[in-house]
PDB file of N, CA and C in Angstrom:
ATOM      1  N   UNK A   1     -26.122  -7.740 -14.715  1.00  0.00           N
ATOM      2  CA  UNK A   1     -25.354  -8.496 -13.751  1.00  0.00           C
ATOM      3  C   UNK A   1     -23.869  -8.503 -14.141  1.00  0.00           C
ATOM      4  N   UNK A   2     -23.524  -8.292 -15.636  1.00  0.00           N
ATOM      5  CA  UNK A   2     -22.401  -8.732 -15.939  1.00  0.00           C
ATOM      6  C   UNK A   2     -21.508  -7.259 -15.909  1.00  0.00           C
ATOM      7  N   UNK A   3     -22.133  -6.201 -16.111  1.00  0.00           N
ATOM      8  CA  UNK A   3     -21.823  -4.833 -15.359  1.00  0.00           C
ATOM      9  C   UNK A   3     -21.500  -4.367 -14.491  1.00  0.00           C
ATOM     10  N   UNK A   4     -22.087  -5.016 -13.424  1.00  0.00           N
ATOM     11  CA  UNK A   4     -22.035  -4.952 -11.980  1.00  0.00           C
ATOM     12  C   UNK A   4     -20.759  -5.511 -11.566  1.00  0.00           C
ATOM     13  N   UNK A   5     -20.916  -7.212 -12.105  1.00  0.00           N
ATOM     14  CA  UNK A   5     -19.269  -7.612 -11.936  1.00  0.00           C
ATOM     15  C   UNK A   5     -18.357  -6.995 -12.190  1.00  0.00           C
ATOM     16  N   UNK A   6     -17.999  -6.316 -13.375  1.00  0.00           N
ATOM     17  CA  UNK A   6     -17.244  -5.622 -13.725  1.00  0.00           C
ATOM     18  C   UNK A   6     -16.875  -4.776 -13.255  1.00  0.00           C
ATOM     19  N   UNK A   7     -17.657  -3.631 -13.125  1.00  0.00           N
ATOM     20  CA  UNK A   7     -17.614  -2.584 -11.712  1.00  0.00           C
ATOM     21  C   UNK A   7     -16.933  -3.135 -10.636  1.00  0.00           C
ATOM     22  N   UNK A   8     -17.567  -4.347  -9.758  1.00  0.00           N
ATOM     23  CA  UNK A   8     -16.568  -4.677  -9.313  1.00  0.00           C
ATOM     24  C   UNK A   8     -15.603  -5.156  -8.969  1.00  0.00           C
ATOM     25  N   UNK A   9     -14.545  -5.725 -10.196  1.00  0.00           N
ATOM     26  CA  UNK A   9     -13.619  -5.942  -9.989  1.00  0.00           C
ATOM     27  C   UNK A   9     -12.766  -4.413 -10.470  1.00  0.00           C
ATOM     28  N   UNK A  10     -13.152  -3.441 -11.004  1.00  0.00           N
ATOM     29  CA  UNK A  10     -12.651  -2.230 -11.244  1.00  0.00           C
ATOM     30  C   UNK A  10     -12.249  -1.560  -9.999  1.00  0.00           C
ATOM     31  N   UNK A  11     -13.439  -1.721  -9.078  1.00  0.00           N
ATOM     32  CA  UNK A  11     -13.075  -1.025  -7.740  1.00  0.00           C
ATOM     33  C   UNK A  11     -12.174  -1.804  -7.447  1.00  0.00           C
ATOM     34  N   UNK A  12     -12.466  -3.303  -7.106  1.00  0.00           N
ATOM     35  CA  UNK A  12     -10.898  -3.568  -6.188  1.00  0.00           C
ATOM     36  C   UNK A  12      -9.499  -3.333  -7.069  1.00  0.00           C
ATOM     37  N   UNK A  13      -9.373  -2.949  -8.389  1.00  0.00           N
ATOM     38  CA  UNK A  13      -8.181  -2.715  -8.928  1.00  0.00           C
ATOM     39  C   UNK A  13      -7.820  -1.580  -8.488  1.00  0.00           C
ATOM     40  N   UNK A  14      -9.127  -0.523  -8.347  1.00  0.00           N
ATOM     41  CA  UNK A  14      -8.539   0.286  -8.413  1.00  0.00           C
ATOM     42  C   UNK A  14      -7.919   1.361  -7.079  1.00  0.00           C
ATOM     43  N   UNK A  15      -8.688   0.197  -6.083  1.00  0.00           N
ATOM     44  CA  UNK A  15      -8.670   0.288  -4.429  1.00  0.00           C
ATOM     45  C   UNK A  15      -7.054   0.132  -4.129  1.00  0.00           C
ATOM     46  N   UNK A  16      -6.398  -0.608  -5.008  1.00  0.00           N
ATOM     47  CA  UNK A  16      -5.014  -1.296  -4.983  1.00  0.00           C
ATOM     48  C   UNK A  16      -4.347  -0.259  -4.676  1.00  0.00           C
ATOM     49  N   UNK A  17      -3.066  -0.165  -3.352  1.00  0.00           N
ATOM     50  CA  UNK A  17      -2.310   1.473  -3.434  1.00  0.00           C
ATOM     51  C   UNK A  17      -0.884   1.163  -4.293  1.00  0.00           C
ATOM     52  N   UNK A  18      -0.403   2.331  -4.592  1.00  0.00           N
ATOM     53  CA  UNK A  18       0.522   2.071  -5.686  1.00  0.00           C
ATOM     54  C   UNK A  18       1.847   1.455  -5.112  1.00  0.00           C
ATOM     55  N   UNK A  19       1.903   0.693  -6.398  1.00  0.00           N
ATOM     56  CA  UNK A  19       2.959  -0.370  -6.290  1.00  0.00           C
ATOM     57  C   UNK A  19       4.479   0.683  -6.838  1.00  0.00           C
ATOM     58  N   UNK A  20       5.369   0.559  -5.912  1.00  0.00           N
ATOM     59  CA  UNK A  20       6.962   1.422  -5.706  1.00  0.00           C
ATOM     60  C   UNK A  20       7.799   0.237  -6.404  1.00  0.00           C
ATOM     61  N   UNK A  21       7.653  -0.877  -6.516  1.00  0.00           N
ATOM     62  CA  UNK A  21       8.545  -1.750  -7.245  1.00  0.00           C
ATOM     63  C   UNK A  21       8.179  -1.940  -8.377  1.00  0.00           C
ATOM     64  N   UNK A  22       9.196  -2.424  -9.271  1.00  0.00           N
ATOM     65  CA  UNK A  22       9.158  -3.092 -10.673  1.00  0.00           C
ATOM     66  C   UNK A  22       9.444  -4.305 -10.733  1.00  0.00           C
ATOM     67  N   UNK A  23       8.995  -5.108  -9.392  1.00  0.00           N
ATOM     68  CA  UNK A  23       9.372  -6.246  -9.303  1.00  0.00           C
ATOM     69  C   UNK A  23       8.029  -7.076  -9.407  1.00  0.00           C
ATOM     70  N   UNK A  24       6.853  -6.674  -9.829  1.00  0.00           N
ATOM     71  CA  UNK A  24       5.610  -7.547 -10.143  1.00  0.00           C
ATOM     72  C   UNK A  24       4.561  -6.505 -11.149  1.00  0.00           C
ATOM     73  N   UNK A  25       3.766  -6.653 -11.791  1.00  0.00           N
ATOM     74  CA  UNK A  25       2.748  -5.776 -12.035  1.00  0.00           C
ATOM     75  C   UNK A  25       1.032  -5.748 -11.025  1.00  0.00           C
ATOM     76  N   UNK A  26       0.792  -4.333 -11.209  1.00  0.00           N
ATOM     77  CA  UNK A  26      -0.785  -4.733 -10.444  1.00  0.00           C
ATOM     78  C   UNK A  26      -1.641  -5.621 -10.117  1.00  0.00           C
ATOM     79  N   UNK A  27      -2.349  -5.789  -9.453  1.00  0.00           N
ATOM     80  CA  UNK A  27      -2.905  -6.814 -10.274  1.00  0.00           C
ATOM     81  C   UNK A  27      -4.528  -6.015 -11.405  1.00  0.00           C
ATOM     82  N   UNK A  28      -4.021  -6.723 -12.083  1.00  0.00           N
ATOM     83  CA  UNK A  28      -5.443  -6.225 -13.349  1.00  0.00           C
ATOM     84  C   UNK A  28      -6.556  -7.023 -13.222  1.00  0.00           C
ATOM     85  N   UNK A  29      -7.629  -6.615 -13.693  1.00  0.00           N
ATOM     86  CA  UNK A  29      -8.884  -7.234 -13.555  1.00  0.00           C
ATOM     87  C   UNK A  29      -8.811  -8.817 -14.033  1.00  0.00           C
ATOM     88  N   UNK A  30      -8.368  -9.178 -15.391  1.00  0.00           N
ATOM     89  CA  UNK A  30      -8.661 -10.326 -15.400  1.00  0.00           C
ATOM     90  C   UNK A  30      -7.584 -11.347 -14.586  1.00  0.00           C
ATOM     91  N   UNK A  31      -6.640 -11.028 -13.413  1.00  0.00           N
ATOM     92  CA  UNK A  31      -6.028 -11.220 -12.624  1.00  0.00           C
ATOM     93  C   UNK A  31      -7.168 -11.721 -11.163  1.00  0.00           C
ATOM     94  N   UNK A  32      -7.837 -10.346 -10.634  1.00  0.00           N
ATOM     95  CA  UNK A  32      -8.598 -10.778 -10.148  1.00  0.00           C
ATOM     96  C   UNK A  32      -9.914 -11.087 -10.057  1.00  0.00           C
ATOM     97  N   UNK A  33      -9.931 -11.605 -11.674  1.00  0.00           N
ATOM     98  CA  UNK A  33     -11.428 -12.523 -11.805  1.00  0.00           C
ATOM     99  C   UNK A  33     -10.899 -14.095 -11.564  1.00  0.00           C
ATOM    100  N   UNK A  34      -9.464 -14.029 -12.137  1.00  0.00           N
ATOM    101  CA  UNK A  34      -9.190 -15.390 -12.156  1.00  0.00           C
ATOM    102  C   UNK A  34      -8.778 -15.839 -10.217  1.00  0.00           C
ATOM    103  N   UNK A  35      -8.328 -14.990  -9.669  1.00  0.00           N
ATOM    104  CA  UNK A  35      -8.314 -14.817  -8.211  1.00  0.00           C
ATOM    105  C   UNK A  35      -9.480 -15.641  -7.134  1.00  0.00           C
ATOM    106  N   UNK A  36     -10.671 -14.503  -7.777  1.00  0.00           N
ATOM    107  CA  UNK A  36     -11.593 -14.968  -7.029  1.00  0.00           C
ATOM    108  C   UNK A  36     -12.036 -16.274  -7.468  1.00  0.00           C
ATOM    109  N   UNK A  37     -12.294 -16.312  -9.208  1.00  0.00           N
ATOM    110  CA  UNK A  37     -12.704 -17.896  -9.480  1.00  0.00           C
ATOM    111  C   UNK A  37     -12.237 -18.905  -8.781  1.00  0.00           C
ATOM    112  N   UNK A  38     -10.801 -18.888  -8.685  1.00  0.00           N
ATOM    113  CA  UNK A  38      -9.629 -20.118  -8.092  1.00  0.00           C
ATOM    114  C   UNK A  38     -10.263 -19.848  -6.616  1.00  0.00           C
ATOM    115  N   UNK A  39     -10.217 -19.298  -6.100  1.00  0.00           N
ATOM    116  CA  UNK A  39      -9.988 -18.868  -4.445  1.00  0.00           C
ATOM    117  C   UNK A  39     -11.778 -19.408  -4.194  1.00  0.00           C
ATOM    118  N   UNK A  40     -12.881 -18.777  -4.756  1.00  0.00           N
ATOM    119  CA  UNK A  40     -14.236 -19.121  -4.199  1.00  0.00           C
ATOM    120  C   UNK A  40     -14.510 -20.341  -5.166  1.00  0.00           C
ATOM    121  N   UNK A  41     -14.780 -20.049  -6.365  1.00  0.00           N
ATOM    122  CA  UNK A  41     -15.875 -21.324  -7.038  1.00  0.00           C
ATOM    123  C   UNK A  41     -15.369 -22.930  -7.145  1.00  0.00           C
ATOM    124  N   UNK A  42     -13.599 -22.708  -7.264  1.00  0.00           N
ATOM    125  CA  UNK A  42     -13.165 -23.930  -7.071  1.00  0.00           C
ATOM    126  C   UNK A  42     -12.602 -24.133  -5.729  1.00  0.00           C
ATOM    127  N   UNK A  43     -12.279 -25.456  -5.503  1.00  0.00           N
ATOM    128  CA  UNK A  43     -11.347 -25.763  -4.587  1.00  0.00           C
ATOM    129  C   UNK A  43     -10.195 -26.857  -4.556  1.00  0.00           C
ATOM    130  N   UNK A  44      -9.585 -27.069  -6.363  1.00  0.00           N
ATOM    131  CA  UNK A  44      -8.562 -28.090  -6.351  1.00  0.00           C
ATOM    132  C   UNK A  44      -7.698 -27.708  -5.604  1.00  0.00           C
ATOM    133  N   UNK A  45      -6.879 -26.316  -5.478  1.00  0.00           N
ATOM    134  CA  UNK A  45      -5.872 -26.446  -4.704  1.00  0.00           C
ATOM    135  C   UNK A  45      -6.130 -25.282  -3.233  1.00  0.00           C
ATOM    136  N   UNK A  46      -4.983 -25.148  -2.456  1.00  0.00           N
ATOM    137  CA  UNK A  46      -4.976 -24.604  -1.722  1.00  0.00           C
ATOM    138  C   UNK A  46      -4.865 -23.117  -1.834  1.00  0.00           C
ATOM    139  N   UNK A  47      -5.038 -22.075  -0.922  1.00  0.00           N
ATOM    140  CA  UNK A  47      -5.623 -20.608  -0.946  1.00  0.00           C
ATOM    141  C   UNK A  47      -4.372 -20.575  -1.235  1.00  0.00           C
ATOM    142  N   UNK A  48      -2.979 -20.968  -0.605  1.00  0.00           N
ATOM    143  CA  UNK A  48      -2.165 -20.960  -0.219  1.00  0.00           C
ATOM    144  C   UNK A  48      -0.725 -20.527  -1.888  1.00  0.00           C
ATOM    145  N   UNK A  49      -1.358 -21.503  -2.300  1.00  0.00           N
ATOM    146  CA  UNK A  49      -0.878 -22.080  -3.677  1.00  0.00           C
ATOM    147  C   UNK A  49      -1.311 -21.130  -4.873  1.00  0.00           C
ATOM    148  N   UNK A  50      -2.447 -20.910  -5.030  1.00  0.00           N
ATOM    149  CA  UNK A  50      -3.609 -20.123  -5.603  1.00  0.00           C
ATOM    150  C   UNK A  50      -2.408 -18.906  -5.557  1.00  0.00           C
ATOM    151  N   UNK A  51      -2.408 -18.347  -4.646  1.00  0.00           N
ATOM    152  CA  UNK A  51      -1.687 -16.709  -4.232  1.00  0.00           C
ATOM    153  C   UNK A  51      -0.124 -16.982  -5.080  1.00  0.00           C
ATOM    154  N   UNK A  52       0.194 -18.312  -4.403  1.00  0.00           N
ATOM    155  CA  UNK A  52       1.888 -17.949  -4.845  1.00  0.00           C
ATOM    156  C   UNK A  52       1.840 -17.720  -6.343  1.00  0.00           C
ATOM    157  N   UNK A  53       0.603 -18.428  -6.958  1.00  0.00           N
ATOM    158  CA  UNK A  53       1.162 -18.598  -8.761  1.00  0.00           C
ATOM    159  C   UNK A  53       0.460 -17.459  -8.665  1.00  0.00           C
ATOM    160  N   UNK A  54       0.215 -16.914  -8.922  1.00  0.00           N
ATOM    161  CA  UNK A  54      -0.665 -14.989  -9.028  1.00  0.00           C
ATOM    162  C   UNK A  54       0.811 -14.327  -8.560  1.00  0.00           C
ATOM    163  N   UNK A  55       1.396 -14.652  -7.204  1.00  0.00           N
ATOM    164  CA  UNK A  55       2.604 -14.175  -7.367  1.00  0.00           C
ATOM    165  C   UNK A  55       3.436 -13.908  -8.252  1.00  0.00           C
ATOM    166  N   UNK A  56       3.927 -15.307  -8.906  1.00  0.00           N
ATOM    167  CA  UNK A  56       4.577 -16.105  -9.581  1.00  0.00           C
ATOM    168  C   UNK A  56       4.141 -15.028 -10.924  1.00  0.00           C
ATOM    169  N   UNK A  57       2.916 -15.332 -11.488  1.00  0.00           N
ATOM    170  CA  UNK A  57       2.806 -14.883 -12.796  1.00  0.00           C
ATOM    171  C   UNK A  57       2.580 -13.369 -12.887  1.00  0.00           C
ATOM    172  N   UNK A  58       2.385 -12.503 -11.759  1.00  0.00           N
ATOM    173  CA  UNK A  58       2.695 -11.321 -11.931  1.00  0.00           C
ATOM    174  C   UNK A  58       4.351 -10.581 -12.259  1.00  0.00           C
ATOM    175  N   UNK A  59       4.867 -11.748 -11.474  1.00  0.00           N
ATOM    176  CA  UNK A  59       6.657 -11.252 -11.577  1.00  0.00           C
ATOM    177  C   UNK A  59       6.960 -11.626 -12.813  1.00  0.00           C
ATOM    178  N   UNK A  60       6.404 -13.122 -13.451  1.00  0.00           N
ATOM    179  CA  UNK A  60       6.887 -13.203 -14.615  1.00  0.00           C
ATOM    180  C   UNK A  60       6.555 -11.926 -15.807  1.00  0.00           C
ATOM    181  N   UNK A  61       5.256 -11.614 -15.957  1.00  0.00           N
ATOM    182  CA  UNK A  61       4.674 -10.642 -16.470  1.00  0.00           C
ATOM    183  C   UNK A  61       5.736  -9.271 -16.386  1.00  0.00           C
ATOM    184  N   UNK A  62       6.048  -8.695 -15.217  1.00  0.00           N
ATOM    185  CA  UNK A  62       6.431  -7.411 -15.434  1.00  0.00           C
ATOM    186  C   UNK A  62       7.485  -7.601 -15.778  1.00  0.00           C
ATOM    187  N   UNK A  63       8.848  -8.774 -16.106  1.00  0.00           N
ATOM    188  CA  UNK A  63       9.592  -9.168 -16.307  1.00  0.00           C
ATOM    189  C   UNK A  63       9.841  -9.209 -18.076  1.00  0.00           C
ATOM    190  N   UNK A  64       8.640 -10.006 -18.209  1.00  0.00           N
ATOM    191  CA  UNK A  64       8.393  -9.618 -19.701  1.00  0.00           C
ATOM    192  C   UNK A  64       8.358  -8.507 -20.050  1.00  0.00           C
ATOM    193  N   UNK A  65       7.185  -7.734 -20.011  1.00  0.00           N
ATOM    194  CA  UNK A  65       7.068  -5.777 -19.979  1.00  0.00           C
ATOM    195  C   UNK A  65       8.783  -5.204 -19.878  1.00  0.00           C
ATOM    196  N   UNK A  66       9.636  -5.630 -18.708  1.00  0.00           N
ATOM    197  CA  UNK A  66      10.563  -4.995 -19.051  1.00  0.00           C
ATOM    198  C   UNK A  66      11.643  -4.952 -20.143  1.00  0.00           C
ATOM    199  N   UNK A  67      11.333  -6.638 -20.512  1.00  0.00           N
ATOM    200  CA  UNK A  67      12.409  -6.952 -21.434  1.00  0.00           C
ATOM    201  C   UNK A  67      11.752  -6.183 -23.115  1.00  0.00           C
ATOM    202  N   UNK A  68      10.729  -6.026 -23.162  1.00  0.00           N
ATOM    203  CA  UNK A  68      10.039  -5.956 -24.065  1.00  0.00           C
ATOM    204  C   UNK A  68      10.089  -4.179 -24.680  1.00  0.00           C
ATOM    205  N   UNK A  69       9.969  -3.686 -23.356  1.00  0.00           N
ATOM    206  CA  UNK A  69      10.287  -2.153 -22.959  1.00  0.00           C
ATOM    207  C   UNK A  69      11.717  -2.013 -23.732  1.00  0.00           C
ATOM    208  N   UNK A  70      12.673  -2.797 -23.253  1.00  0.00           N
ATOM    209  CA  UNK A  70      13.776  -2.307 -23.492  1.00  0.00           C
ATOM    210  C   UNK A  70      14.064  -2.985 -24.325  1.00  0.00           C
ATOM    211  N   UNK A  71      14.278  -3.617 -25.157  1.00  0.00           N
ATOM    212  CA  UNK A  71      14.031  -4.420 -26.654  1.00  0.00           C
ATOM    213  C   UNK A  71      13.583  -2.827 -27.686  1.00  0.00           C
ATOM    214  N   UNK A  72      12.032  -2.599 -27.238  1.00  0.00           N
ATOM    215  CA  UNK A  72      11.704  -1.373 -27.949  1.00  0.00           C
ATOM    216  C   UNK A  72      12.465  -0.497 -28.264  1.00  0.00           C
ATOM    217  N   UNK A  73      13.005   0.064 -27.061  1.00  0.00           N
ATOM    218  CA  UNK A  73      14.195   1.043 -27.032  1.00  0.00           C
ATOM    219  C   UNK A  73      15.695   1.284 -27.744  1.00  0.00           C
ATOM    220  N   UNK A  74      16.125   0.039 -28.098  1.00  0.00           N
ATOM    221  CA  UNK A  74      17.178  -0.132 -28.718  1.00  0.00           C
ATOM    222  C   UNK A  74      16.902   0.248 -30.066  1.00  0.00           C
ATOM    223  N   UNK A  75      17.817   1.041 -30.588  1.00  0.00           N
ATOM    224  CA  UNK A  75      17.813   1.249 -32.246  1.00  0.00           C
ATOM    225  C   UNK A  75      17.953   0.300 -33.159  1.00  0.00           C
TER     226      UNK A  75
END
């Protein structure tokens, strides 16, 4: 069962079409496990709300990656 899940959240990652900006990252699997958890099994907040912080923490994320990227880069 726990295979299966997996599988599919792989497909919907990998269903995703490619992202042209560097203004968020993909979303990755444990992105949308935490997605669906928030969105189906609970219901403290709104669908609405749910999305923006997934927004929210994807931009922060690739934001990091970049600074981190280019941190690396420097001699």
């Amino acid at each position: 069962m726990a295979m299966l899940a997996l599988a599919l959240l792989a497909a919907i990652a990998a269903a995703q079409p490619p992202s042209t900006d560097d203004d968020r990252i993909p979303l990755t699997l444990p992105e949308i496990r935490w997605l669906l958890a928030a969105l189906v099994l609970t219901r403290p907040h709104s669908a609405t709300h749910v999305l923006r912080w997934s927004d929210w923490r994807r931009r922060h994320q690739a934001t990091a990656r970049r600074c981190h990227y280019q941190r690396r880069s420097e001699p």
